[in-house]
PDB file of N, CA and C in Angstrom:
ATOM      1  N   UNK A   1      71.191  29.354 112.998  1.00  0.00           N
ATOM      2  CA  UNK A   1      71.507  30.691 112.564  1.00  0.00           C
ATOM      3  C   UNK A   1      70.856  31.688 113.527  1.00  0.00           C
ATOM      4  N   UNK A   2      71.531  32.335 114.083  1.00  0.00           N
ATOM      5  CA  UNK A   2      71.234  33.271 115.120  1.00  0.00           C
ATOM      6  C   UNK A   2      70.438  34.717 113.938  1.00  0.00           C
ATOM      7  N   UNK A   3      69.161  35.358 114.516  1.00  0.00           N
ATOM      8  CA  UNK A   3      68.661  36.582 113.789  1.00  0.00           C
ATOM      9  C   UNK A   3      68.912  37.820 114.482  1.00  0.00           C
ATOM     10  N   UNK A   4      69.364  39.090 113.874  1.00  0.00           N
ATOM     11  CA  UNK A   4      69.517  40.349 114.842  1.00  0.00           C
ATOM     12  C   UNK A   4      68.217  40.226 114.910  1.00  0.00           C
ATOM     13  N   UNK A   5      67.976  41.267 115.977  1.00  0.00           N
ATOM     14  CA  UNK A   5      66.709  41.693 116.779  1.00  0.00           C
ATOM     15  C   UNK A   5      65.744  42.266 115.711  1.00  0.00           C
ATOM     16  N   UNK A   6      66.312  42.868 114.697  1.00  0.00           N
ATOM     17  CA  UNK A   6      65.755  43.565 113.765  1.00  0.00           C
ATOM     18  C   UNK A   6      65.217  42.292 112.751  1.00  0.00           C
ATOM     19  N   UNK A   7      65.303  41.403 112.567  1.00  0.00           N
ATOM     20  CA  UNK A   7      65.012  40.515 111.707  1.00  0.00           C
ATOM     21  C   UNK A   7      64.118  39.297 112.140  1.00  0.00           C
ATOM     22  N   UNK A   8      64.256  39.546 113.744  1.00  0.00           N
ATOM     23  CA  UNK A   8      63.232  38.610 113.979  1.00  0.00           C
ATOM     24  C   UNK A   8      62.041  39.047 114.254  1.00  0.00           C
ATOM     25  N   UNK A   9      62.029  40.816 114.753  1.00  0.00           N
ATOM     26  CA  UNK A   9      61.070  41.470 114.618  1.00  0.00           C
ATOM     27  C   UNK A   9      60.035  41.114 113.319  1.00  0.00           C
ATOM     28  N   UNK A  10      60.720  41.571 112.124  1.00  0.00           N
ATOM     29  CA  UNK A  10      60.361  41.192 110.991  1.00  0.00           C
ATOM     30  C   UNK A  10      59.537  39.981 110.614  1.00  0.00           C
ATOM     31  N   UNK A  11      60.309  38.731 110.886  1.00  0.00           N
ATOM     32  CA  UNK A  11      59.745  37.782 110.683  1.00  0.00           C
ATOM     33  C   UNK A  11      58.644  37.284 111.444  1.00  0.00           C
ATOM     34  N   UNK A  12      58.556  37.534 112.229  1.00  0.00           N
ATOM     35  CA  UNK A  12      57.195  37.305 113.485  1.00  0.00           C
ATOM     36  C   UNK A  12      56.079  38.389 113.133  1.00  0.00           C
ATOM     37  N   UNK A  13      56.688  39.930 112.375  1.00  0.00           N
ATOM     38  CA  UNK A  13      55.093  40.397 111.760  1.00  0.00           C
ATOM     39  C   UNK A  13      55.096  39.819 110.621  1.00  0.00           C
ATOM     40  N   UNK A  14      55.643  39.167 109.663  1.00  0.00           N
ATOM     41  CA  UNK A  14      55.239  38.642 108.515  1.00  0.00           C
ATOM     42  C   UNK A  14      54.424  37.302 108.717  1.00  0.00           C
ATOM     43  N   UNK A  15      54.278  36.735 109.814  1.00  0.00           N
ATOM     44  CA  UNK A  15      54.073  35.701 110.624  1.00  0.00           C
ATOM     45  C   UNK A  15      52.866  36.214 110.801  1.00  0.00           C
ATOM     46  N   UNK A  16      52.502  36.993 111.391  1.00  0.00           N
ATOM     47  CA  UNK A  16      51.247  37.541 112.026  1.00  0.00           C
ATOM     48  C   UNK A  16      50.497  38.147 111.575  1.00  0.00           C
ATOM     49  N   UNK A  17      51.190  38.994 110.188  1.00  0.00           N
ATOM     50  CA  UNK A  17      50.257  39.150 108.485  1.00  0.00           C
ATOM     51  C   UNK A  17      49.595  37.895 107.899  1.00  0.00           C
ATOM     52  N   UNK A  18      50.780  36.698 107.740  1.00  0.00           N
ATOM     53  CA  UNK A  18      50.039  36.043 106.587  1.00  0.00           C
ATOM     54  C   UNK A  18      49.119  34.917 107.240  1.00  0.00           C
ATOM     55  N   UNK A  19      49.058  35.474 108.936  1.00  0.00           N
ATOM     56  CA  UNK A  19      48.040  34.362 109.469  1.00  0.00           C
ATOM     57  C   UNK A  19      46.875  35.518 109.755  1.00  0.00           C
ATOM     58  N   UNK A  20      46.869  36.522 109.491  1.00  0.00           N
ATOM     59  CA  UNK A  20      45.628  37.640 109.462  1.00  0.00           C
ATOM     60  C   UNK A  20      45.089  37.329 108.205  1.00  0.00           C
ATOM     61  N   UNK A  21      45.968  37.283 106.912  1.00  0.00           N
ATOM     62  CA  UNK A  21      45.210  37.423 105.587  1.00  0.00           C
ATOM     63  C   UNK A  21      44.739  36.183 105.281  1.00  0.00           C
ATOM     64  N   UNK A  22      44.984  34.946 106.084  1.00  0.00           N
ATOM     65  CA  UNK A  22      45.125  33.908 104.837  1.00  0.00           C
ATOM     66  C   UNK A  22      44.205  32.759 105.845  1.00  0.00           C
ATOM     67  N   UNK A  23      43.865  33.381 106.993  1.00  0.00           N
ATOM     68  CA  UNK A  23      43.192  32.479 108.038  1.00  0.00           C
ATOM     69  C   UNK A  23      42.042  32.859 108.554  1.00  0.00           C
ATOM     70  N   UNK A  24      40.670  32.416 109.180  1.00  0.00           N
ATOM     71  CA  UNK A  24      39.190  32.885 109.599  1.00  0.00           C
ATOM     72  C   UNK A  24      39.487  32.301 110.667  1.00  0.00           C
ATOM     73  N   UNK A  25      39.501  33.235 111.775  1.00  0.00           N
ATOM     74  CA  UNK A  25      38.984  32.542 113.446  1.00  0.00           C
ATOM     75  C   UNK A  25      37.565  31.945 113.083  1.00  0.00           C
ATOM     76  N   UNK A  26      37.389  30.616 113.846  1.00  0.00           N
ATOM     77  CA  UNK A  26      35.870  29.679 114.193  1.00  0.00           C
ATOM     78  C   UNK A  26      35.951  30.007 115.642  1.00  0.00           C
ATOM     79  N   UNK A  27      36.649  29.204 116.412  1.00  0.00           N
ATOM     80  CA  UNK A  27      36.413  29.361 117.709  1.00  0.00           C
ATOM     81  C   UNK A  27      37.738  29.535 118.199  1.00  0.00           C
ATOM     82  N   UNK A  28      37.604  29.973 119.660  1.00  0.00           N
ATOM     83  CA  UNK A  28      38.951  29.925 120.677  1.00  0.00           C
ATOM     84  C   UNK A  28      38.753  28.707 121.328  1.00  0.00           C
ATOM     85  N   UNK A  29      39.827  28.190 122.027  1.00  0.00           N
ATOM     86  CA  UNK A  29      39.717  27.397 122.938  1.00  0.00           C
ATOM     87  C   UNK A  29      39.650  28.000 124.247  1.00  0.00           C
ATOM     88  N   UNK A  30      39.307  27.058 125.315  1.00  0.00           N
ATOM     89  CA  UNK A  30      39.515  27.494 126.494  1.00  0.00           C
ATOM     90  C   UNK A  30      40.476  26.369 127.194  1.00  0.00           C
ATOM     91  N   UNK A  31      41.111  26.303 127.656  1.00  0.00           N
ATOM     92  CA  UNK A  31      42.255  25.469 127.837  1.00  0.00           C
ATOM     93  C   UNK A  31      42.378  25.142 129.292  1.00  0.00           C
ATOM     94  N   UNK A  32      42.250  23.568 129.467  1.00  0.00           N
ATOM     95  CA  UNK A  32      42.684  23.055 131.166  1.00  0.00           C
ATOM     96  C   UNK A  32      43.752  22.390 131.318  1.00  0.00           C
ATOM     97  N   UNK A  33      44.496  22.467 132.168  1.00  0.00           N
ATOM     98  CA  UNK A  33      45.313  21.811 131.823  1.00  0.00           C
ATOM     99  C   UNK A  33      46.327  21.445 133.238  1.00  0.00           C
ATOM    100  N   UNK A  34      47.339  20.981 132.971  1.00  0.00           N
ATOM    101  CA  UNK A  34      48.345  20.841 134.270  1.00  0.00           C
ATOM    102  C   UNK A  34      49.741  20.272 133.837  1.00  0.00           C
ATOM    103  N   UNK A  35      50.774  20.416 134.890  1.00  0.00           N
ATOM    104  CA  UNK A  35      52.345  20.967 135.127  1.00  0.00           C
ATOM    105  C   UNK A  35      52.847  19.688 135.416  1.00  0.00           C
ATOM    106  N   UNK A  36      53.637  19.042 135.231  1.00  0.00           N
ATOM    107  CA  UNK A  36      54.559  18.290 135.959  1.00  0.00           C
ATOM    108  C   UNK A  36      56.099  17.732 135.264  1.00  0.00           C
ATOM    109  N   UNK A  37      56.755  17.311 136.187  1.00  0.00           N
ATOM    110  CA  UNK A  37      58.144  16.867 135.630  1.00  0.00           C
ATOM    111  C   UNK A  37      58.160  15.562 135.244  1.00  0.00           C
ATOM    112  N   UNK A  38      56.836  14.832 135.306  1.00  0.00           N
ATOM    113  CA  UNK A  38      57.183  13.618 134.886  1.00  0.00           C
ATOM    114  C   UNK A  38      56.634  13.218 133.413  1.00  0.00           C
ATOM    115  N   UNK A  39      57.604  12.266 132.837  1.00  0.00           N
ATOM    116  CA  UNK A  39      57.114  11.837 131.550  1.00  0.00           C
ATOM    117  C   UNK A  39      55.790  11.133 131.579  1.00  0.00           C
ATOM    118  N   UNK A  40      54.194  11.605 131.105  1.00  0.00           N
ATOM    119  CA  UNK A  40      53.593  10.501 130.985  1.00  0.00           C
ATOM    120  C   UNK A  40      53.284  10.083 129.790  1.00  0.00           C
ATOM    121  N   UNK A  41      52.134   9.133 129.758  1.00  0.00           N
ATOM    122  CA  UNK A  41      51.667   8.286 128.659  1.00  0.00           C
ATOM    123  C   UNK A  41      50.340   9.390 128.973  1.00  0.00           C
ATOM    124  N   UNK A  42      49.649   9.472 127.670  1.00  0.00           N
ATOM    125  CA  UNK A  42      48.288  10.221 127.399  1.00  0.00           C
ATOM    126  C   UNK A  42      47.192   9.363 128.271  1.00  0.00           C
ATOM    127  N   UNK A  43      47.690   8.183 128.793  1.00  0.00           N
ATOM    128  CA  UNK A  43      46.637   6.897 129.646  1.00  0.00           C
ATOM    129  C   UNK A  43      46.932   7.646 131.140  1.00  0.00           C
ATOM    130  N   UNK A  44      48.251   7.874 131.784  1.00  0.00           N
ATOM    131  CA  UNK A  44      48.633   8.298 132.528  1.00  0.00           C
ATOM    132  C   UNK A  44      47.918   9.527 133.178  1.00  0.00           C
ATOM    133  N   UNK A  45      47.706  10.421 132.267  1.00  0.00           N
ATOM    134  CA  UNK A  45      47.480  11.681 132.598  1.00  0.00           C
ATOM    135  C   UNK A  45      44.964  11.697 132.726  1.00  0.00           C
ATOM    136  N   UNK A  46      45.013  10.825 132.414  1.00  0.00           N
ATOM    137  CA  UNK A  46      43.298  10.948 132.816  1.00  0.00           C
ATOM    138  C   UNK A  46      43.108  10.524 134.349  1.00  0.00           C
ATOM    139  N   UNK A  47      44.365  10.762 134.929  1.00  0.00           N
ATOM    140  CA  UNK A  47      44.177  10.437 136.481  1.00  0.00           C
ATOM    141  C   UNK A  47      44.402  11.733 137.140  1.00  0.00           C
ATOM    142  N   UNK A  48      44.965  12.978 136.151  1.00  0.00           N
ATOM    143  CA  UNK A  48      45.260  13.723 136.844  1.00  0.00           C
ATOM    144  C   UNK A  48      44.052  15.152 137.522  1.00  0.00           C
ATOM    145  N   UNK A  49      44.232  16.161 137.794  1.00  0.00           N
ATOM    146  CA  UNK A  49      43.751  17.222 137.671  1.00  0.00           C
ATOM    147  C   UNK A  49      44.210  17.999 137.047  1.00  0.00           C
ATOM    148  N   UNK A  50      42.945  18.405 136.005  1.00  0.00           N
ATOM    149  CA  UNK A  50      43.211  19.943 134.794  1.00  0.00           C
ATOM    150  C   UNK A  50      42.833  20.764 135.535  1.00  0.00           C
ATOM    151  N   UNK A  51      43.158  22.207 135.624  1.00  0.00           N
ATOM    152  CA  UNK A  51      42.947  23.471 136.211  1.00  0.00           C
ATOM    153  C   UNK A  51      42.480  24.121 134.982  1.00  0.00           C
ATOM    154  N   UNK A  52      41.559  24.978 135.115  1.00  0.00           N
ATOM    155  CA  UNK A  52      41.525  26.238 134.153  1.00  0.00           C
ATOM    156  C   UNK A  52      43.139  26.916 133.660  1.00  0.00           C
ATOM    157  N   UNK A  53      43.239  27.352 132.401  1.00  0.00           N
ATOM    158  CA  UNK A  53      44.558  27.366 132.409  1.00  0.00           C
ATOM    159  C   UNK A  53      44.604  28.770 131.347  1.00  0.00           C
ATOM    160  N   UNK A  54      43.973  29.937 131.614  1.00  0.00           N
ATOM    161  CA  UNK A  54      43.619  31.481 130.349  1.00  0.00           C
ATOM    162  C   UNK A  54      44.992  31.917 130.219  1.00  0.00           C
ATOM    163  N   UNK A  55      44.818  32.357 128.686  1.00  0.00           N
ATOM    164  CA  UNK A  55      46.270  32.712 128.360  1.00  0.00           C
ATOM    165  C   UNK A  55      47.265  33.921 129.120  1.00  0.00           C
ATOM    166  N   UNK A  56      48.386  33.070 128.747  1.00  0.00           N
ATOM    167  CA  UNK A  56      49.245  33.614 130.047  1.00  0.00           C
ATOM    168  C   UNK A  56      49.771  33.184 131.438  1.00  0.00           C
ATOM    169  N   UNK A  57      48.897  31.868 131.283  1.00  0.00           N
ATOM    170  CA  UNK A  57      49.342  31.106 132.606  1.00  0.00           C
ATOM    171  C   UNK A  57      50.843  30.933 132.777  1.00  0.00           C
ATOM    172  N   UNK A  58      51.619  31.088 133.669  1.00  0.00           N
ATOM    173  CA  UNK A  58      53.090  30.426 133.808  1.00  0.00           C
ATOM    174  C   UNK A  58      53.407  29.259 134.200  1.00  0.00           C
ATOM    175  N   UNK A  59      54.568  28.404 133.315  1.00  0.00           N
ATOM    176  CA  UNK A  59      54.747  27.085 133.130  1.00  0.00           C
ATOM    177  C   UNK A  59      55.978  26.858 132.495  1.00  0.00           C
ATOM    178  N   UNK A  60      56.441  25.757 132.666  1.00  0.00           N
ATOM    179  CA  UNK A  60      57.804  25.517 131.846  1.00  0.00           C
ATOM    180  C   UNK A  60      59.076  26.244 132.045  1.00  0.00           C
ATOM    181  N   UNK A  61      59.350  25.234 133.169  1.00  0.00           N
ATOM    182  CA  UNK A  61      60.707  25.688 133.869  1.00  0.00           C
ATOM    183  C   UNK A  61      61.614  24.262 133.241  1.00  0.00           C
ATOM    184  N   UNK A  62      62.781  24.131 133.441  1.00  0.00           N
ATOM    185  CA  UNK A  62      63.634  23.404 132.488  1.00  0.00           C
ATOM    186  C   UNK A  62      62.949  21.836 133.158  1.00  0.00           C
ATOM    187  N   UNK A  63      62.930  20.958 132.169  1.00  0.00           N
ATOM    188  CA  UNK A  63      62.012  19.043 132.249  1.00  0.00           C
ATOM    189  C   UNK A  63      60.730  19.696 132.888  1.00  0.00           C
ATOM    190  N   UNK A  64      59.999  20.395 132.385  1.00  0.00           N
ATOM    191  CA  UNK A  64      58.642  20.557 132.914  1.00  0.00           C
ATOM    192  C   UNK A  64      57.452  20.690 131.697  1.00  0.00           C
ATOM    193  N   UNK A  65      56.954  19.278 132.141  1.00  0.00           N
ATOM    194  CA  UNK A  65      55.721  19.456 130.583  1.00  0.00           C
ATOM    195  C   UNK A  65      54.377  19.684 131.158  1.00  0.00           C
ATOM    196  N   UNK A  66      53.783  20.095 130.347  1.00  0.00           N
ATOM    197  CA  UNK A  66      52.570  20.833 130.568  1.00  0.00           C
ATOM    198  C   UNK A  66      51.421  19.992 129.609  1.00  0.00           C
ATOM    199  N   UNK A  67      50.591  19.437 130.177  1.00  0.00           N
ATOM    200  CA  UNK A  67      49.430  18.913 129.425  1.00  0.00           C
ATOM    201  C   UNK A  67      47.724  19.483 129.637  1.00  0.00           C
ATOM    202  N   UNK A  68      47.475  19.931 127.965  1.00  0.00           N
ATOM    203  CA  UNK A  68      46.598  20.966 128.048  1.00  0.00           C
ATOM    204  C   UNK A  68      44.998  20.017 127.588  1.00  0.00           C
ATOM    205  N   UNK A  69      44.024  20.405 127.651  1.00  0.00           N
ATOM    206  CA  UNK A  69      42.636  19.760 127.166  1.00  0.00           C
ATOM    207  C   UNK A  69      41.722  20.750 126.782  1.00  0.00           C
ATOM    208  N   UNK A  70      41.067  20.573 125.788  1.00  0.00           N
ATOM    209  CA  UNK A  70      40.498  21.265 125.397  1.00  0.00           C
ATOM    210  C   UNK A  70      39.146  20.422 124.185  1.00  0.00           C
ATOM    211  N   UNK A  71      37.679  21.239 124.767  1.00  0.00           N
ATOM    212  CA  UNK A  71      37.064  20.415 123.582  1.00  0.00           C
ATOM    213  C   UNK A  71      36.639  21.454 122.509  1.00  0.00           C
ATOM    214  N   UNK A  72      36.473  21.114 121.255  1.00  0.00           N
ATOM    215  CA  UNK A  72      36.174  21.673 120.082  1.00  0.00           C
ATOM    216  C   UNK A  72      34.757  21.631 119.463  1.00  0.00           C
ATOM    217  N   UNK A  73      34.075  22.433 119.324  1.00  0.00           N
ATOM    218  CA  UNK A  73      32.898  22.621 118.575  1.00  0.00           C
ATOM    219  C   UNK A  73      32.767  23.612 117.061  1.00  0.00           C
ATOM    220  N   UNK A  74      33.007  22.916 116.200  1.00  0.00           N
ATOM    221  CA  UNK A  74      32.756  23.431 115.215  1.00  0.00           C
ATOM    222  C   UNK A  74      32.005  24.173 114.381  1.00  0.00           C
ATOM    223  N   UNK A  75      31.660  25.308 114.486  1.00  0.00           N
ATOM    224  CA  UNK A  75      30.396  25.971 114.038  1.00  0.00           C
ATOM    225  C   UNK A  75      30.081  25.263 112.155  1.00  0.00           C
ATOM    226  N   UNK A  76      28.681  25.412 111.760  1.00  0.00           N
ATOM    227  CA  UNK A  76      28.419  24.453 110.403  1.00  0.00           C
ATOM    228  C   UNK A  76      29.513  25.935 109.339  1.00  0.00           C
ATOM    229  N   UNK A  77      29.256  26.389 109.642  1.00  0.00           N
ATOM    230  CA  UNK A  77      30.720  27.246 108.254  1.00  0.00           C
ATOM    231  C   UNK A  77      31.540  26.826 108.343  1.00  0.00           C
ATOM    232  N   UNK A  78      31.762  25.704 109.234  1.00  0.00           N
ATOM    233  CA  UNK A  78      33.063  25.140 108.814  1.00  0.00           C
ATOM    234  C   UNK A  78      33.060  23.834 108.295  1.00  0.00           C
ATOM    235  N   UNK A  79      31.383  23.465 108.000  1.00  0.00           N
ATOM    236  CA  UNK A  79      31.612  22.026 106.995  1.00  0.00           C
ATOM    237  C   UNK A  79      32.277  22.294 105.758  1.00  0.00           C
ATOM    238  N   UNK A  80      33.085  21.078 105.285  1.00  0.00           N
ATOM    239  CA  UNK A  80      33.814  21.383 103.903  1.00  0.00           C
ATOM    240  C   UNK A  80      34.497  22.162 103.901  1.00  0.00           C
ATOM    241  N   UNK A  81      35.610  22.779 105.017  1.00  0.00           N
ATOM    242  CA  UNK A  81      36.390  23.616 104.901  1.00  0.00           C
ATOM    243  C   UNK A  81      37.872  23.243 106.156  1.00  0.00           C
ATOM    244  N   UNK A  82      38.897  23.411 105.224  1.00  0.00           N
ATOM    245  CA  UNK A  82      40.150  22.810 105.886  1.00  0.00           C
ATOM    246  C   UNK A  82      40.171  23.602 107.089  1.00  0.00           C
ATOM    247  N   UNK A  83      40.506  22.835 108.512  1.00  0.00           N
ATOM    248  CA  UNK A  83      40.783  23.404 109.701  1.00  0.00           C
ATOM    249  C   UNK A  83      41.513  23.657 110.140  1.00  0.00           C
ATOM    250  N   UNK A  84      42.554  24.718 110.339  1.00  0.00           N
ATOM    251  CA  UNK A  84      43.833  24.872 111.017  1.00  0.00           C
ATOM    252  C   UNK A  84      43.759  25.109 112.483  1.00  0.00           C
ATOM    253  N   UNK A  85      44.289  24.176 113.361  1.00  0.00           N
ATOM    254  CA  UNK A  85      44.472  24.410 114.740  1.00  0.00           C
ATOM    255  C   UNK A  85      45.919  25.627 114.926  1.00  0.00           C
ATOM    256  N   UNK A  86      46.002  26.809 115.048  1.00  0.00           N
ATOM    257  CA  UNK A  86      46.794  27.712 115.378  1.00  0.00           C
ATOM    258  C   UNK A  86      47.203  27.783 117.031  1.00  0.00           C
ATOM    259  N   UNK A  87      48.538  27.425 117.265  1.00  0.00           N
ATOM    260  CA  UNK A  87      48.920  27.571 118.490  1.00  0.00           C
ATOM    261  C   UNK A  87      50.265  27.294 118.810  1.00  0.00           C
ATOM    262  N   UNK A  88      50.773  27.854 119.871  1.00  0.00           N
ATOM    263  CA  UNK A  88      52.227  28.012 120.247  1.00  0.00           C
ATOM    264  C   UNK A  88      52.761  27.394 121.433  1.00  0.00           C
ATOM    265  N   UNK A  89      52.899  26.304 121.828  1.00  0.00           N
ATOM    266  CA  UNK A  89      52.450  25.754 123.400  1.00  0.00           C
ATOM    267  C   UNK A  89      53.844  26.583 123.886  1.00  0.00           C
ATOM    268  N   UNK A  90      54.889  27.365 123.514  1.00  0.00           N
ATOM    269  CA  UNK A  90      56.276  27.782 124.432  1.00  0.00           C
ATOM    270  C   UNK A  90      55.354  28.828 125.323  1.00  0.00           C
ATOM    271  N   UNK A  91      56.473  28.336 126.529  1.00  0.00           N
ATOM    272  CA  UNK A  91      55.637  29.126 128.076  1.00  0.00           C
ATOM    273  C   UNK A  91      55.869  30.414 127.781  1.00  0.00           C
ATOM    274  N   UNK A  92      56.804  30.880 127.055  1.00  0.00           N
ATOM    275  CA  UNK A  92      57.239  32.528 127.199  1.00  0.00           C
ATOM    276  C   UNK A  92      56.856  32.514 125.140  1.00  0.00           C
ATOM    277  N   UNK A  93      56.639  33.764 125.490  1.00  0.00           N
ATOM    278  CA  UNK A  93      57.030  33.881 123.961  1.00  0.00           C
ATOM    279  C   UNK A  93      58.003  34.517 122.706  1.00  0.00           C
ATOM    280  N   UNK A  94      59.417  34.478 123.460  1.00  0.00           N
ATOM    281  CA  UNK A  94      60.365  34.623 123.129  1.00  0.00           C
ATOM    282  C   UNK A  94      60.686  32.562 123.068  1.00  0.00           C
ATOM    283  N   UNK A  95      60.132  31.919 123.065  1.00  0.00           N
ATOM    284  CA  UNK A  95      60.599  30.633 123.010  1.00  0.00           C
ATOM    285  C   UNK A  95      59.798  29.502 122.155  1.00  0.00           C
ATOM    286  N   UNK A  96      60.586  28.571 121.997  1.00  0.00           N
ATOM    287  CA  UNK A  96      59.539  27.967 120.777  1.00  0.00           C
ATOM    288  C   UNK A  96      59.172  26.514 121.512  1.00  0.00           C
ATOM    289  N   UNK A  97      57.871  26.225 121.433  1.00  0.00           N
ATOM    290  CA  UNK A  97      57.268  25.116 121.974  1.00  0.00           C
ATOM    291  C   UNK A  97      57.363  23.827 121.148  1.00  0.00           C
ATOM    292  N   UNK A  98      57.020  22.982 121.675  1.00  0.00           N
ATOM    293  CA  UNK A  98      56.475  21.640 120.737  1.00  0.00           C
ATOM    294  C   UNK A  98      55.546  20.800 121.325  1.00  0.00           C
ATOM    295  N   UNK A  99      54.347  19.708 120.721  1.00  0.00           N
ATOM    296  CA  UNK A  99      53.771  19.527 121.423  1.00  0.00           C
ATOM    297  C   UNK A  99      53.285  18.151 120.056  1.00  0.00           C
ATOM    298  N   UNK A 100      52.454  17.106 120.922  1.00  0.00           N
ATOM    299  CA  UNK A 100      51.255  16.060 120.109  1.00  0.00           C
ATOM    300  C   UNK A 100      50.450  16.787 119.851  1.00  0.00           C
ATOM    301  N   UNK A 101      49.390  16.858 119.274  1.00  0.00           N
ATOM    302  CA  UNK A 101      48.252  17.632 119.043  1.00  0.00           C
ATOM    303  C   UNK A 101      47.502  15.792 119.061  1.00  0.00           C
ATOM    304  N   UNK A 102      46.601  15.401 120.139  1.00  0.00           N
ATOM    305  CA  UNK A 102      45.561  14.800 119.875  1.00  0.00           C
ATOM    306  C   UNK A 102      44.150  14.832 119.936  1.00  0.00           C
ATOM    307  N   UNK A 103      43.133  14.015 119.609  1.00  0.00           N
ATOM    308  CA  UNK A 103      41.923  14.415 119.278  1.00  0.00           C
ATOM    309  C   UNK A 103      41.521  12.731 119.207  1.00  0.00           C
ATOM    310  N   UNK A 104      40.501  12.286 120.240  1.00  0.00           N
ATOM    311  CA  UNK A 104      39.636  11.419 120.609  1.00  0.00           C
ATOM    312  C   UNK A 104      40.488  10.318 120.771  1.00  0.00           C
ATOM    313  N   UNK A 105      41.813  10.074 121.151  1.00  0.00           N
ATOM    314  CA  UNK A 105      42.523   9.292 121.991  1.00  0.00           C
ATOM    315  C   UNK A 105      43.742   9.196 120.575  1.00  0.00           C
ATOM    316  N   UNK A 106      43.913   9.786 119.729  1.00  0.00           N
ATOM    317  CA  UNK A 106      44.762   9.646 118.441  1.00  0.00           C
ATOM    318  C   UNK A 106      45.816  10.391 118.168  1.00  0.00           C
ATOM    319  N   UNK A 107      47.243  10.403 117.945  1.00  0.00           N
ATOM    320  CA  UNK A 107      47.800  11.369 117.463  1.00  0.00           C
ATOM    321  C   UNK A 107      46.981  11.932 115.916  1.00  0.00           C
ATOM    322  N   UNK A 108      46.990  13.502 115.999  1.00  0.00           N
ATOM    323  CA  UNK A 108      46.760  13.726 114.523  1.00  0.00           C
ATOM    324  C   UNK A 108      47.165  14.652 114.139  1.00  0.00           C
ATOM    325  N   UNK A 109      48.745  14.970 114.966  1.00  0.00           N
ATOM    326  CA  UNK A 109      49.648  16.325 114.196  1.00  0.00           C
ATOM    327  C   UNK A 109      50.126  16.494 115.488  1.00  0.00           C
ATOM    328  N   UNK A 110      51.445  17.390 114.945  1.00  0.00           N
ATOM    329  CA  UNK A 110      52.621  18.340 115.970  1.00  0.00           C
ATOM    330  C   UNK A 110      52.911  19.428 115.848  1.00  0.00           C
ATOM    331  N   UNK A 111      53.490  19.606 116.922  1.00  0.00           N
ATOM    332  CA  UNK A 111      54.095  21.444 116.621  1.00  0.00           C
ATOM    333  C   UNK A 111      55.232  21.736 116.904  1.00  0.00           C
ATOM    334  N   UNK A 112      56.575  22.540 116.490  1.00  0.00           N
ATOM    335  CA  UNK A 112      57.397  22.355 116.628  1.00  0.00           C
ATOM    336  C   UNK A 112      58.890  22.076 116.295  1.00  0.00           C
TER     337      UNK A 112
END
C-alpha cells in the first residue's frame, strides 16, 4: 500500500512520539563497521577490516551489505530492566533496512 506524503509524515512522528514516551536512552553505540558485495558467513567477516563508521556514513548501493560491530556496556539501571536495541540499518532514510542483530557469536533478533 503506497502512503501520500502526508501520511507518512504522520506515521514516522507517531513513531518518534511513542519511542520518546515509552523508551529511556542507556547508551549510544559507536559503530565499526564495513561495505562489501559479497555474501558472508559472520566466521567470514572476523578477517575483515571495521572502520569507524558515525552516523551518516554512506553505504548501500543495490547487493551491497554492510556489516556493523559494536560493543555494549550496560550501565547497573539497567539491571532487571527489559532492553530495547533501537535502530534502522537502511543507508538513506527514506528506506527501510533489515539486518541479524547478534551478540557473542548468536543470533538474538532482526530488523526489518
Amino acid at each position: 500500500m503506497a502512503l501520500t506524503k502526508e501520511w507518512l509524515h504522520r506515521i514516522t512522528h507517531w513513531n518518534t512520539a511513542l519511542w520518546k514516551i515509552c523508551y529511556e536512552p542507556l547508551v549510544s553505540l559507536d559503530l565499526t563497521g564495513f561495505v562489501t558485495r559479497k555474501h558472508l558467513s559472520a566466521e567470514q567477516t572476523s578477517n575483515q577490516k571495521f572502520h569507524l563508521m558515525p552516523v551518516g556514513t554512506a553505504w548501500g548501493v543495490l547487493w551491497q551489505y554492510c556489516w556493523f560491530n559494536s560493543e555494549i556496556t550496560l550501565p547497573e539501571t539497567a539491571l532487571g530492566r527489559r532492553i530495547v536495541l533501537h535502530m534502522n540499518p537502511a543507508a538513506k532514510s527514506t528506506e527501510v533496512g533489515e539486518s541479524l542483530v547478534w551478540a557473542n557469536g548468536n543470533i538474538i533478533g532482526s530488523y526489518g
